[in-house]
N, C-alpha and C. Protein backbone atom coordinates (compact mmCIF):
# COMPACT_ATOMS: atom_id res chain seq x y z
N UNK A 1 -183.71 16.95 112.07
CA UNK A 1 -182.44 17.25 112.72
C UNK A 1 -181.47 16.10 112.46
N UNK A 2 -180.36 16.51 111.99
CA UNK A 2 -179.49 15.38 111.73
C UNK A 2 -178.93 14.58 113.37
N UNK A 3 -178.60 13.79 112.94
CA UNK A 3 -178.22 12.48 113.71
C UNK A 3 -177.19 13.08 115.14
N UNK A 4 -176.49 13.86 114.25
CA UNK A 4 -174.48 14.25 115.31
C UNK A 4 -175.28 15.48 116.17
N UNK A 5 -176.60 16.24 115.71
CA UNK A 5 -176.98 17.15 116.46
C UNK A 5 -178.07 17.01 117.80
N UNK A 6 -178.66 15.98 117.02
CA UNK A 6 -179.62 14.73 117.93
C UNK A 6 -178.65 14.76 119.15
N UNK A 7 -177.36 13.76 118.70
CA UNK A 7 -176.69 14.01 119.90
C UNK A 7 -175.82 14.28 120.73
N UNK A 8 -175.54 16.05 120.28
CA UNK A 8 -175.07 17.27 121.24
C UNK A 8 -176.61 17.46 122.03
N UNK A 9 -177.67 17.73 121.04
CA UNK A 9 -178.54 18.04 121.85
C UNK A 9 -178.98 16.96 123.85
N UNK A 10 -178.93 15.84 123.08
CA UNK A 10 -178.76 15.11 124.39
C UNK A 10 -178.91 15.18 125.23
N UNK A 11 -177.27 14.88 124.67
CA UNK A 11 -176.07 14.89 125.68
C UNK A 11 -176.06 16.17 126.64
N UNK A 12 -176.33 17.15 125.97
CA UNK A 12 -175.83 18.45 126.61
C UNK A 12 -177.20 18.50 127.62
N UNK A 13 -178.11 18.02 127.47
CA UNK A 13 -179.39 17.92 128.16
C UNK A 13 -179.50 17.00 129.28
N UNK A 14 -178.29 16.25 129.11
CA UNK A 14 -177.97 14.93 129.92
C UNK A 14 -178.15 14.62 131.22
N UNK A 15 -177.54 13.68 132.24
CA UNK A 15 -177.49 14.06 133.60
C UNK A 15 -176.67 14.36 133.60
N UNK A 16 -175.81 14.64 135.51
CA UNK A 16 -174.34 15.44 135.34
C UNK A 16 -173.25 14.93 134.38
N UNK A 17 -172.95 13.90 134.91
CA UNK A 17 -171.50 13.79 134.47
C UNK A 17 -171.37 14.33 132.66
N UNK A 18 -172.42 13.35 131.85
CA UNK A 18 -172.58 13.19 130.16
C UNK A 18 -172.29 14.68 129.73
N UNK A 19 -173.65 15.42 131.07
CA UNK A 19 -173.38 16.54 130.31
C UNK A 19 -172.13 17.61 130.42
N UNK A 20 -171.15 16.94 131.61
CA UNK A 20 -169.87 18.36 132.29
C UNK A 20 -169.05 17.65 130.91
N UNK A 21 -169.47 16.14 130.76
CA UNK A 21 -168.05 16.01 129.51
C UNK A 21 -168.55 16.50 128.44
N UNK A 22 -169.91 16.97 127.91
CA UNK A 22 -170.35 17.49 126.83
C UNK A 22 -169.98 19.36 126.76
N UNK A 23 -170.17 19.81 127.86
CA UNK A 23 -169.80 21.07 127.76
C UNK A 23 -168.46 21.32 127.74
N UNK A 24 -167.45 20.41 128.12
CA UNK A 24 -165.84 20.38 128.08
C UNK A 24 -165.76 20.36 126.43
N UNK A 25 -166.25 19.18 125.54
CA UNK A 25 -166.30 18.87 124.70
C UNK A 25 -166.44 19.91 123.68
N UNK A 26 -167.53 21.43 124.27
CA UNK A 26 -168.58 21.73 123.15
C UNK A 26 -167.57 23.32 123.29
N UNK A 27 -166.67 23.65 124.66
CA UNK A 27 -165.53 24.46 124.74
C UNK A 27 -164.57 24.34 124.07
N UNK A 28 -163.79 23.43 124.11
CA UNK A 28 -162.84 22.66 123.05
C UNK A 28 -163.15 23.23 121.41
N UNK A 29 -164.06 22.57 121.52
CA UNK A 29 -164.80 23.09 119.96
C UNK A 29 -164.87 24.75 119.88
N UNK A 30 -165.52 25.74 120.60
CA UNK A 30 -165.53 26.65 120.33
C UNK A 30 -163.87 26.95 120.63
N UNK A 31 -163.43 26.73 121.32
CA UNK A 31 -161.84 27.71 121.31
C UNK A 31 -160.95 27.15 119.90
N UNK A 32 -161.70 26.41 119.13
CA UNK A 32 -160.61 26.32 118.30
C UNK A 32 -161.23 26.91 117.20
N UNK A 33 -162.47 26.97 117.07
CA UNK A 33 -163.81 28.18 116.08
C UNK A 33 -163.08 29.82 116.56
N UNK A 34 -163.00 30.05 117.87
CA UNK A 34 -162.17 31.54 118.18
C UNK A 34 -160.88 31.61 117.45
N UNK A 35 -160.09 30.39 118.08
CA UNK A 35 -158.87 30.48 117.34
C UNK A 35 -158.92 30.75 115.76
N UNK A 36 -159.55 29.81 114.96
CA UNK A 36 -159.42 30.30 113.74
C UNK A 36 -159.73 31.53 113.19
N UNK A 37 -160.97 32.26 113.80
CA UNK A 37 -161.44 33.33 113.22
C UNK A 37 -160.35 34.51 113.63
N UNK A 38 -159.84 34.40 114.99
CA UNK A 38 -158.71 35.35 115.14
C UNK A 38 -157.87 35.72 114.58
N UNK A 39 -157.14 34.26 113.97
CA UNK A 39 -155.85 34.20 113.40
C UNK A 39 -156.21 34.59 111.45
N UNK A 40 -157.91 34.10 111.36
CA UNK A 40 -157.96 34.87 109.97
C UNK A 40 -157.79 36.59 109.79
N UNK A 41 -158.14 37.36 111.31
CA UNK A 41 -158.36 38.16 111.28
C UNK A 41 -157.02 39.12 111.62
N UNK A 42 -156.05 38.30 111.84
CA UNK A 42 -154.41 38.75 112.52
C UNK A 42 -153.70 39.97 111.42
N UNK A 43 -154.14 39.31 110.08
CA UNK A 43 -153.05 40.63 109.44
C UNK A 43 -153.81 41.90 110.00
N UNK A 44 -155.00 42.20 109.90
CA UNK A 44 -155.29 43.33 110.30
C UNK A 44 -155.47 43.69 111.52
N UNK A 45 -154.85 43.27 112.29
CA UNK A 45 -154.88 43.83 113.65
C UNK A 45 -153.43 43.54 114.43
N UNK A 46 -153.49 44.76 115.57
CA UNK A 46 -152.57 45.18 115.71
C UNK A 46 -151.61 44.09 117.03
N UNK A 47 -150.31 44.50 117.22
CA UNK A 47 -149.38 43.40 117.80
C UNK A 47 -150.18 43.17 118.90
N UNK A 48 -150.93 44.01 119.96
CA UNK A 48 -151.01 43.89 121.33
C UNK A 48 -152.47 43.44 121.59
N UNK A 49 -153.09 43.08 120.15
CA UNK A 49 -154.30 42.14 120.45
C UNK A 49 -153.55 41.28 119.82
N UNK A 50 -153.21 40.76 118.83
CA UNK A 50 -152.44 39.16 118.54
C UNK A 50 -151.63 38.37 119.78
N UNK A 51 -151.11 39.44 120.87
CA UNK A 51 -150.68 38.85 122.25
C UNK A 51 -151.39 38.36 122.84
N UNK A 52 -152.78 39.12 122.65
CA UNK A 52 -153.51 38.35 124.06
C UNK A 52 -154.93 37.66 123.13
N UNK A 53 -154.38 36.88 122.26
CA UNK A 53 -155.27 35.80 121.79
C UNK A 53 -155.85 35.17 122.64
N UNK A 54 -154.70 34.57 123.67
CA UNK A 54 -155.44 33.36 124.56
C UNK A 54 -156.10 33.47 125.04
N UNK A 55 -156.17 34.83 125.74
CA UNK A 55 -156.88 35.56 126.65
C UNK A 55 -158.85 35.87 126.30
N UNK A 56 -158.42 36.70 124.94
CA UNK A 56 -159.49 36.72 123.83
C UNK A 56 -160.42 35.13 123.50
N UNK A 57 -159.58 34.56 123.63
CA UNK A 57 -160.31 33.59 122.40
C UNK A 57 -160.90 32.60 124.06
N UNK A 58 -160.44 32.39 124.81
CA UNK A 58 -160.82 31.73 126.17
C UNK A 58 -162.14 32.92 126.52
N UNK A 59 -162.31 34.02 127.17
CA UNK A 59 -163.32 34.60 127.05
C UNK A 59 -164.35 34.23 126.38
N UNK A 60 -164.08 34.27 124.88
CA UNK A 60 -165.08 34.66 124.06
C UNK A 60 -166.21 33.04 123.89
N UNK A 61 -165.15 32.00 123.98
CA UNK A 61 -165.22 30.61 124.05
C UNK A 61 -166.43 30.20 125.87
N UNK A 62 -166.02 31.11 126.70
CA UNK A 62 -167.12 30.71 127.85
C UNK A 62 -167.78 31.69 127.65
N UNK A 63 -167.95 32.74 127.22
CA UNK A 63 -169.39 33.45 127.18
C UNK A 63 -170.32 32.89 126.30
N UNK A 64 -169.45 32.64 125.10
CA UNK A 64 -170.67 31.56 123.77
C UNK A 64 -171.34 30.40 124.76
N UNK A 65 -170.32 29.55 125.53
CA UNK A 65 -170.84 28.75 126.10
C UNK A 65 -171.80 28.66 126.28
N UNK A 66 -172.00 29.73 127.50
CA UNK A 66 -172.97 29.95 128.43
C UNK A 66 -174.34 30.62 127.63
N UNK A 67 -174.09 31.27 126.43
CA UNK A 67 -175.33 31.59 126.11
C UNK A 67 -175.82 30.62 124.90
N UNK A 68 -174.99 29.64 124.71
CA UNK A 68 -175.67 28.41 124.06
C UNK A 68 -176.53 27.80 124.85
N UNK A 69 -175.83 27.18 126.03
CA UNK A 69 -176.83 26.38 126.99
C UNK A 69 -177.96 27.39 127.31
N UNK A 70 -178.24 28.28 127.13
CA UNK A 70 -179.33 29.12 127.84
C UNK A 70 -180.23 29.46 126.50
N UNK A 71 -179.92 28.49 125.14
CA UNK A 71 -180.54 28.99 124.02
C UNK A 71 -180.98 28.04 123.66
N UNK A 72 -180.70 26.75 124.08
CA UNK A 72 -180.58 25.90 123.53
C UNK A 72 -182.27 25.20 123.10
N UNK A 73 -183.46 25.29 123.62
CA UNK A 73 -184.56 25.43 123.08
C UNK A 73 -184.87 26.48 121.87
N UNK A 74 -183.43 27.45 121.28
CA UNK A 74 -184.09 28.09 120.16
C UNK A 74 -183.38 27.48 119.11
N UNK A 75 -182.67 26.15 118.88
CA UNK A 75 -181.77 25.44 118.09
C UNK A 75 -182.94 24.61 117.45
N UNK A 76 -183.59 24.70 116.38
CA UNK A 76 -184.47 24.19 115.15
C UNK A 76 -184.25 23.36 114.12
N UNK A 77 -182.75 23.05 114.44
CA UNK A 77 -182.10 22.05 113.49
C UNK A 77 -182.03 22.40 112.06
N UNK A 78 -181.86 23.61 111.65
CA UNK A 78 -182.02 24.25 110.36
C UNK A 78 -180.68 24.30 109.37
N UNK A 79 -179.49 23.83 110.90
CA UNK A 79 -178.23 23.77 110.26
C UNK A 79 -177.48 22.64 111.37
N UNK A 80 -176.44 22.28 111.40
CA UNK A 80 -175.50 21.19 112.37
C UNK A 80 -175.36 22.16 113.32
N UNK A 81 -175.61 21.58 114.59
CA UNK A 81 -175.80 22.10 115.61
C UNK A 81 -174.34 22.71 116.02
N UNK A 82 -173.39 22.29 115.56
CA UNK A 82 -172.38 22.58 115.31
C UNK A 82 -171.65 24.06 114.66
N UNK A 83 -172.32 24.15 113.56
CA UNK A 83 -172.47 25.01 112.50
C UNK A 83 -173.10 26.14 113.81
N UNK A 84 -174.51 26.00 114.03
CA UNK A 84 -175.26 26.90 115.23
C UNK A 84 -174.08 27.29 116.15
N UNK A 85 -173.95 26.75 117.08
CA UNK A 85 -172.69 27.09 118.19
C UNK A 85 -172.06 27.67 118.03
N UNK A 86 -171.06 27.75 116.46
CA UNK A 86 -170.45 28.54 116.27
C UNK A 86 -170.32 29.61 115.74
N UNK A 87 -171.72 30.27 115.69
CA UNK A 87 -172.07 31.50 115.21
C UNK A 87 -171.78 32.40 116.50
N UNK A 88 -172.04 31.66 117.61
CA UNK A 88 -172.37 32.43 118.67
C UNK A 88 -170.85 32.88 119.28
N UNK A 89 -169.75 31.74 118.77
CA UNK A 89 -168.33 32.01 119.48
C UNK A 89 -167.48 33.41 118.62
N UNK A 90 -168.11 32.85 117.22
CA UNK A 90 -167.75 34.08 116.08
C UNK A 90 -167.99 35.62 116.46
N UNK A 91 -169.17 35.79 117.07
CA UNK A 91 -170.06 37.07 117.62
C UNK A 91 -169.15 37.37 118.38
N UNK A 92 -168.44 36.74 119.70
CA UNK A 92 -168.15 37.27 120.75
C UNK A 92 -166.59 37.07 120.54
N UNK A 93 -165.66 36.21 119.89
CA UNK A 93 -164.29 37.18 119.44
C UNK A 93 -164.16 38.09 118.64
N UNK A 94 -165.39 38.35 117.61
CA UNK A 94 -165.16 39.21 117.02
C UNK A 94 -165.06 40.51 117.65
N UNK A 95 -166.28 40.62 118.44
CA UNK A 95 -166.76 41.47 118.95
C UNK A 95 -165.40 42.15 120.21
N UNK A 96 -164.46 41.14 120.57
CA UNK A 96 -163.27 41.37 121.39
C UNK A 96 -162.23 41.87 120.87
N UNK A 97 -162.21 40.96 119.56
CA UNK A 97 -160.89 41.58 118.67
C UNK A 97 -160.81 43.20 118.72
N UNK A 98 -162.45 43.39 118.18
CA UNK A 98 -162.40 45.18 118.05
C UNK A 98 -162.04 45.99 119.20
N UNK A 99 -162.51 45.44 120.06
CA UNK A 99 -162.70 46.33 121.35
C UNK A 99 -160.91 46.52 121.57
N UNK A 100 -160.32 45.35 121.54
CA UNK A 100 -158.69 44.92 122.24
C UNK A 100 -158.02 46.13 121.14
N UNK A 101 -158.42 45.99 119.90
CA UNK A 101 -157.64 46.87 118.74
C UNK A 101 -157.91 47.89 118.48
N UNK A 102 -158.92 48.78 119.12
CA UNK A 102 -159.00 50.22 119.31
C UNK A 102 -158.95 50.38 120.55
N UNK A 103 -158.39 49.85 121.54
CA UNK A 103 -158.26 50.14 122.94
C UNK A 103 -157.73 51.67 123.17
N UNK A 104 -156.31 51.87 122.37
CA UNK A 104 -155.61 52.34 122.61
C UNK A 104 -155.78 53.84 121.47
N UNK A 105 -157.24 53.82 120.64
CA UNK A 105 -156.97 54.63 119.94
C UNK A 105 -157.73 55.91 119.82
N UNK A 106 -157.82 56.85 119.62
CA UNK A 106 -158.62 58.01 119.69
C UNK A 106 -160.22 57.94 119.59
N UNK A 107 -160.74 58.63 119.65
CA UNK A 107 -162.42 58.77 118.52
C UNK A 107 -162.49 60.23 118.37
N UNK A 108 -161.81 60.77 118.89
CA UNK A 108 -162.18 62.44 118.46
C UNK A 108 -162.07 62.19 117.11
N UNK A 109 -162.72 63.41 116.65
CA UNK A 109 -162.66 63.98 115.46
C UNK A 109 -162.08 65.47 115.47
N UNK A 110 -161.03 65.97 115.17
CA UNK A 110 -160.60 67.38 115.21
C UNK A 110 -160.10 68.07 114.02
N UNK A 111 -159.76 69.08 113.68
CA UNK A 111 -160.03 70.06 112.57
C UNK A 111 -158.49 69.21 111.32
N UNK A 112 -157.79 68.37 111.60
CA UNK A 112 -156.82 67.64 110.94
C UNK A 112 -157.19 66.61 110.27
N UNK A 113 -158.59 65.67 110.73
CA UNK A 113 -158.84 65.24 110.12
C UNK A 113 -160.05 65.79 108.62
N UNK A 114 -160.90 66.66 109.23
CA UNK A 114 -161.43 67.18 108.45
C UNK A 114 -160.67 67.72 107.16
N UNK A 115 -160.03 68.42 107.27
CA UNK A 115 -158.83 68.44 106.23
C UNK A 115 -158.30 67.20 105.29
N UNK A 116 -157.75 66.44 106.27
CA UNK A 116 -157.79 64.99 104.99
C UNK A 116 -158.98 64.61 104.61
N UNK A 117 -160.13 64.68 104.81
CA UNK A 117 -161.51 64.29 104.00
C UNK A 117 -161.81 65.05 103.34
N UNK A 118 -161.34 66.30 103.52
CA UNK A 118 -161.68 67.19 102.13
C UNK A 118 -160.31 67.19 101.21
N UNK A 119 -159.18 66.38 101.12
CA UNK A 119 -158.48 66.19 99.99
C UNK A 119 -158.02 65.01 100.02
N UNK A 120 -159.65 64.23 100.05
CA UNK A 120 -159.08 62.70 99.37
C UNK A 120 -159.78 62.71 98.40
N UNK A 121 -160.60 63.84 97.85
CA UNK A 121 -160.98 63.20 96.19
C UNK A 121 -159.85 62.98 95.15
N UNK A 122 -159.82 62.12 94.35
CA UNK A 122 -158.46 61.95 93.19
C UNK A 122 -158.37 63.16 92.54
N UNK A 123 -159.14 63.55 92.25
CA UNK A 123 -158.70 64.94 91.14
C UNK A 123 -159.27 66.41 91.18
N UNK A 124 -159.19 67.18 91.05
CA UNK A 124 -159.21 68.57 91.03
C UNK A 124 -160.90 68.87 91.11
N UNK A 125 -161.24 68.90 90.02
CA UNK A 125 -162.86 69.08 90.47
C UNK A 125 -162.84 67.98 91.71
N UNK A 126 -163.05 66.89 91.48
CA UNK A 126 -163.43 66.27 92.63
C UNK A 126 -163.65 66.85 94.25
N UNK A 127 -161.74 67.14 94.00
CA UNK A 127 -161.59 68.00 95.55
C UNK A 127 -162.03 68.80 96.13
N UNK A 128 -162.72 69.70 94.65
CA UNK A 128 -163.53 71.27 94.99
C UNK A 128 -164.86 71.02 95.63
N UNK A 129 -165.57 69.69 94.56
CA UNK A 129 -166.83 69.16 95.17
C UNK A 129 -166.81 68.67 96.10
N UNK A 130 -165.88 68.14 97.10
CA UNK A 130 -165.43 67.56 98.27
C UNK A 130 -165.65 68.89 99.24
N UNK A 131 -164.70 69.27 98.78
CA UNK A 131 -164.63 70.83 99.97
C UNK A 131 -166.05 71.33 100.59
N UNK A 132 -167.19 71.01 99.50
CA UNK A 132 -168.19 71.90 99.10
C UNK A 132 -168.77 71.06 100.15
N UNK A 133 -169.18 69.71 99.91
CA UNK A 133 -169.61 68.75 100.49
C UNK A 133 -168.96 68.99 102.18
N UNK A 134 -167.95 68.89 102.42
CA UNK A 134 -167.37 68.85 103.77
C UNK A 134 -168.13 69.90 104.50
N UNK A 135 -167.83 71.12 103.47
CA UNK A 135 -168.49 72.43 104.08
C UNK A 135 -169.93 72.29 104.63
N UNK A 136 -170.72 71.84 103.70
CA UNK A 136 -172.38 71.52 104.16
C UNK A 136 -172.23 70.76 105.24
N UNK A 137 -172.01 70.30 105.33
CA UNK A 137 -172.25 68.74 106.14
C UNK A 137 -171.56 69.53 107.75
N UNK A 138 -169.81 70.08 107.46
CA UNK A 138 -169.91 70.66 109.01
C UNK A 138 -170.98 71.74 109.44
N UNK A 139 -171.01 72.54 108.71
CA UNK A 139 -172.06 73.47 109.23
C UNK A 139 -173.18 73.04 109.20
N UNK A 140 -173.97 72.17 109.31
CA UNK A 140 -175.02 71.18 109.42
C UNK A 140 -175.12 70.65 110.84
N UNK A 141 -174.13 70.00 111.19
CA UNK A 141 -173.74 69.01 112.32
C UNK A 141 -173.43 70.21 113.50
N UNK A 142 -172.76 71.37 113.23
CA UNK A 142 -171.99 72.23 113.76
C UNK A 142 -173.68 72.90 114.76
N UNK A 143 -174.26 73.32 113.62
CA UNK A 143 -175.60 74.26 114.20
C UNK A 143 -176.69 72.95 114.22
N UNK A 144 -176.78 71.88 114.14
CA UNK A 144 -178.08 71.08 114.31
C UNK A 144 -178.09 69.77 115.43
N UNK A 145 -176.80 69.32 115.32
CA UNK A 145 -176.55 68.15 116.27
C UNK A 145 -175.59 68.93 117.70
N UNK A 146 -175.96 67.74 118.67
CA UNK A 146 -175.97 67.90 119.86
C UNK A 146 -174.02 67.73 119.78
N UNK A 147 -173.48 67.75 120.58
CA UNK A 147 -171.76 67.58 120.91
C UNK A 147 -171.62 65.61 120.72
N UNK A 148 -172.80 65.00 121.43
CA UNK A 148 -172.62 63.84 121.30
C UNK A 148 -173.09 63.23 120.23
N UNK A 149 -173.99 63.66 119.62
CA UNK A 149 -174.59 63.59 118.11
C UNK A 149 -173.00 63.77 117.03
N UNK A 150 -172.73 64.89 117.34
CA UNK A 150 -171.59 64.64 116.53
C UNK A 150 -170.33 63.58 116.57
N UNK A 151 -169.85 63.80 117.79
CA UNK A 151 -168.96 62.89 117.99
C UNK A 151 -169.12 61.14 117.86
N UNK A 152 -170.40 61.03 118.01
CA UNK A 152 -171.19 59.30 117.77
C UNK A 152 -171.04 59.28 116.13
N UNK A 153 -171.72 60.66 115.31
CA UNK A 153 -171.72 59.98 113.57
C UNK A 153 -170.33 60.02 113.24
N UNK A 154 -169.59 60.89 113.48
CA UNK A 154 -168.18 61.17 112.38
C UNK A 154 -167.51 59.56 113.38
N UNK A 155 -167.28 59.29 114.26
CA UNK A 155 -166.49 58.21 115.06
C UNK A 155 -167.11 56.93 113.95
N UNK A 156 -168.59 56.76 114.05
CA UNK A 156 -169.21 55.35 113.21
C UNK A 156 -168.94 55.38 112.35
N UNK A 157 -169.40 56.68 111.59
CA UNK A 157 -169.71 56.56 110.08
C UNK A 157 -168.41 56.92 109.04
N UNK A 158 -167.75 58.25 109.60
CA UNK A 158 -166.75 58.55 108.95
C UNK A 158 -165.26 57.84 109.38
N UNK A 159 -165.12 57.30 110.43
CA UNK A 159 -163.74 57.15 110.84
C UNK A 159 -164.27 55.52 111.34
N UNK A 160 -165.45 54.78 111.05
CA UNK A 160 -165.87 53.92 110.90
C UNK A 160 -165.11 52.66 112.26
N UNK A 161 -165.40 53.15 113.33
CA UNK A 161 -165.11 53.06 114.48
C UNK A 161 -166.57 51.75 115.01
N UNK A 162 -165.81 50.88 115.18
CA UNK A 162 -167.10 49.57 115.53
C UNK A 162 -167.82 50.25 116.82
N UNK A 163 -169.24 49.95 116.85
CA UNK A 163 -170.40 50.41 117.34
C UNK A 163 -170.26 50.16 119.06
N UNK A 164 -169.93 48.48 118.91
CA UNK A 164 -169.64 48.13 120.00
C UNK A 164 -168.17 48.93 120.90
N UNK A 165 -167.19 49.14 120.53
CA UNK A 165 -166.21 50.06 120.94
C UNK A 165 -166.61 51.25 120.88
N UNK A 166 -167.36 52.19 120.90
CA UNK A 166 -167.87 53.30 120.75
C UNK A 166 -168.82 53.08 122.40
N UNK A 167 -169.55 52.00 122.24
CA UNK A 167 -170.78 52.18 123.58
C UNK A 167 -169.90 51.63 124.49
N UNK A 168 -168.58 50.99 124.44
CA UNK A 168 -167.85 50.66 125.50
C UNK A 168 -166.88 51.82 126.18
N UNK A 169 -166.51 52.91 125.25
CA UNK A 169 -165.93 54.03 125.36
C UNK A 169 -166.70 55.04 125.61
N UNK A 170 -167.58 55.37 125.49
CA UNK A 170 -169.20 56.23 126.33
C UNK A 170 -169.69 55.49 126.97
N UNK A 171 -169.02 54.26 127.39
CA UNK A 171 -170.64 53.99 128.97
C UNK A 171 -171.54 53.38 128.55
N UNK A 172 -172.07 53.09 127.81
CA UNK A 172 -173.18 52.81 127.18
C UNK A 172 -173.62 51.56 126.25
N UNK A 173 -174.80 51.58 125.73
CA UNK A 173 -174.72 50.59 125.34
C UNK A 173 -175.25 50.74 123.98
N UNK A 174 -174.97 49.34 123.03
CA UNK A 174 -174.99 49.44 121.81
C UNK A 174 -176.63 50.07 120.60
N UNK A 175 -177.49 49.42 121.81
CA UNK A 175 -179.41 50.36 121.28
C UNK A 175 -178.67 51.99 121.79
N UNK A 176 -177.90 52.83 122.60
CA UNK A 176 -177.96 53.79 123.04
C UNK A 176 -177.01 54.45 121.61
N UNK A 177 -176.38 53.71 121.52
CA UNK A 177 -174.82 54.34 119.81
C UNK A 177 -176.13 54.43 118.84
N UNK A 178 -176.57 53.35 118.35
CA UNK A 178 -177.93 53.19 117.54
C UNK A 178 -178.89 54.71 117.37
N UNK A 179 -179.07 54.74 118.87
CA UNK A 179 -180.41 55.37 118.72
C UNK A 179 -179.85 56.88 118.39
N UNK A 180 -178.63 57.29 118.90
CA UNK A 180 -177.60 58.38 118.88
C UNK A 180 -177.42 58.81 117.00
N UNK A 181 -177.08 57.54 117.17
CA UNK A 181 -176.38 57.71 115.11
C UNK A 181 -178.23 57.78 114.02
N UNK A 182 -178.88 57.37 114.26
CA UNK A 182 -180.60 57.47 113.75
C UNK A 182 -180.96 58.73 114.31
N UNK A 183 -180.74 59.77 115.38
CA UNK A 183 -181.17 61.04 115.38
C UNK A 183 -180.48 61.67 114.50
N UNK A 184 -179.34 61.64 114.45
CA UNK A 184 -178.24 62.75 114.06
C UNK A 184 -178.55 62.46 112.95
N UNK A 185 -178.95 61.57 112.00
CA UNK A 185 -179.06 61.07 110.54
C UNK A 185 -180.43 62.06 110.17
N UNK A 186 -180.81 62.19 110.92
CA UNK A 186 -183.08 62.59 111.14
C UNK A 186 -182.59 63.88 110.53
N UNK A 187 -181.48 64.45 111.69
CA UNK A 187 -181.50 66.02 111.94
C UNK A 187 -180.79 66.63 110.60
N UNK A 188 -179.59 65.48 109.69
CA UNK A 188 -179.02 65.56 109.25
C UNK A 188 -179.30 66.32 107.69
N UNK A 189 -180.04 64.84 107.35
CA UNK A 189 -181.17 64.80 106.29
C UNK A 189 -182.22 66.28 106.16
N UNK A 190 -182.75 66.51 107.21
CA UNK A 190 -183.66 67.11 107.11
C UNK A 190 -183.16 68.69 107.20
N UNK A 191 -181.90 68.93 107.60
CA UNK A 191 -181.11 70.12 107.40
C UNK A 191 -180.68 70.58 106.29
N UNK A 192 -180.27 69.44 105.19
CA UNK A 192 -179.58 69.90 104.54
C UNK A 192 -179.93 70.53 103.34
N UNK A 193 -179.41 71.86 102.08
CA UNK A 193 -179.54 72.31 101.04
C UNK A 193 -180.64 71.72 100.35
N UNK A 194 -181.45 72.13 99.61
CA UNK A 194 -182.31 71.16 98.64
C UNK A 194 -181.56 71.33 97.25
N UNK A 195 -181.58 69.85 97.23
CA UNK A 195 -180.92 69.21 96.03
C UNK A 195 -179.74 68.71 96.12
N UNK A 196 -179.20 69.16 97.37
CA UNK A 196 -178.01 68.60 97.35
C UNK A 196 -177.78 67.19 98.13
N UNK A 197 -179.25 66.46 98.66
CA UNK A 197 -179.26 64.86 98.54
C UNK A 197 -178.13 64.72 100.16
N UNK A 198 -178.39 63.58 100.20
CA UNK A 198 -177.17 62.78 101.19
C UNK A 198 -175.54 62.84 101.32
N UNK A 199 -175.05 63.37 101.99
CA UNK A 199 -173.78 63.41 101.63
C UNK A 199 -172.94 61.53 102.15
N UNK A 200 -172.44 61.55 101.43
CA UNK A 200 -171.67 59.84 101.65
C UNK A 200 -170.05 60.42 102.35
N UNK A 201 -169.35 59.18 102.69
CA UNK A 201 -168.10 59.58 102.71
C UNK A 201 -167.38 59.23 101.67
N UNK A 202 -166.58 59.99 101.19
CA UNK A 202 -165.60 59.14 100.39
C UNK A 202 -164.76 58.27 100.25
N UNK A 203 -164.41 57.88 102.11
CA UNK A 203 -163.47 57.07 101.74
C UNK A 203 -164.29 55.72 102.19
N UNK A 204 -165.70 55.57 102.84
CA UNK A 204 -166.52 54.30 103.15
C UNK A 204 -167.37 54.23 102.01
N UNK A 205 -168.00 55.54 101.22
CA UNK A 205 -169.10 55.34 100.64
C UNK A 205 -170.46 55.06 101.25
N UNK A 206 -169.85 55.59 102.63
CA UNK A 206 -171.77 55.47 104.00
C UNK A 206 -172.33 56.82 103.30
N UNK A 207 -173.72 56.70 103.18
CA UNK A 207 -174.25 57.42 103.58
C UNK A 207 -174.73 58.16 104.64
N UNK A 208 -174.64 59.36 105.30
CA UNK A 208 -175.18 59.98 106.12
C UNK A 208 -176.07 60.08 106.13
């Protein structure tokens, strides 16, 4: 273990005082690890999460906190303890950014979009094999998956809707989106035409 991690480790292990100035210290550090990753992440996201950065990035900065100190026997010195910490602040603005930037936005799937996925192939055959494809795949989902089966794959997979905003918008939690999107895939697969293989999307390239 290098030397500077030797002593965060410590310190942060310390008695009171060493350690309230080590965790001030080790906040500091993460809100400016939030800050950056936010602001890399700003062109693509929308005005009314870039407002509430502070908000975001302070959150995300005491939850890492707190689940550093509570990890801190699984830190192996494999990287700067430093480097470690801030995996954990990365996880949890990221994980905010999404939530703040689809707050405001749909997950249905309704018969308008289906339509634009069957004419985004570039060219003429393409589009026909598209159609063909769209066609299998709804009547698949239509007669084999459950209402929430559907609405969980086309939201993840096709309209590629983060996992975590999905189990925050059903209640639920992220093993429950998981276990949701791995049936519907089971039922999917095992429904479909022979020979006609996996259908992907076109505009992610997921496989279903």
């Amino acid at each position: 273990m290098d030397p500077d991690s030797v002593a965060w480790i410590t310190a942060l292990r310390s008695e009171s005082t060493t350690r309230h100035g080590s965790e001030s210290r080790l906040h500091r550090l993460l809100m400016r690890v939030a800050y950056a990753e936010a602001q890399r992440r700003a062109p693509l996201l929308p005005r009314h999460t870039i407002a509430e950065f502070d908000d975001l990035c302070t959150q995300a900065a005491d939850d890492a906190l707190l689940a550093i100190l509570g990890k801190m026997d699984d830190f192996q010195g494999l990287s700067r303890f430093t480097t470690w910490a801030s995996k954990f602040v990365i996880l949890e603005i990221s994980s905010r950014l999404r939530r703040s930037a689809w707050r405001d936005r749909r997950i249905e799937w309704d018969d308008a979009e289906w339509e634009r996925l069957e004419e985004s192939a570039p060219g003429v055959e393409q589009r026909v094999e598209q159609r063909e494809q769209v066609a299998i795949l709804r009547l698949a989902m239509a007669r084999d998956l459950t209402e929430r089966q559907r609405q969980v794959l086309t939201a993840a997979v096709v309209d590629e809707i983060p996992i975590d905003v999905l189990a925050q918008r059903m209640d639920t939690s992220r093993g429950a989106i998981y276990k949701i999107l791995h049936d519907a895939r089971v039922k999917l697969r095992a429904s479909l035409m022979p020979g006609q293989g996996a259908i992907h999307s076109p505009e992610t390239g997921r496989a279903l």
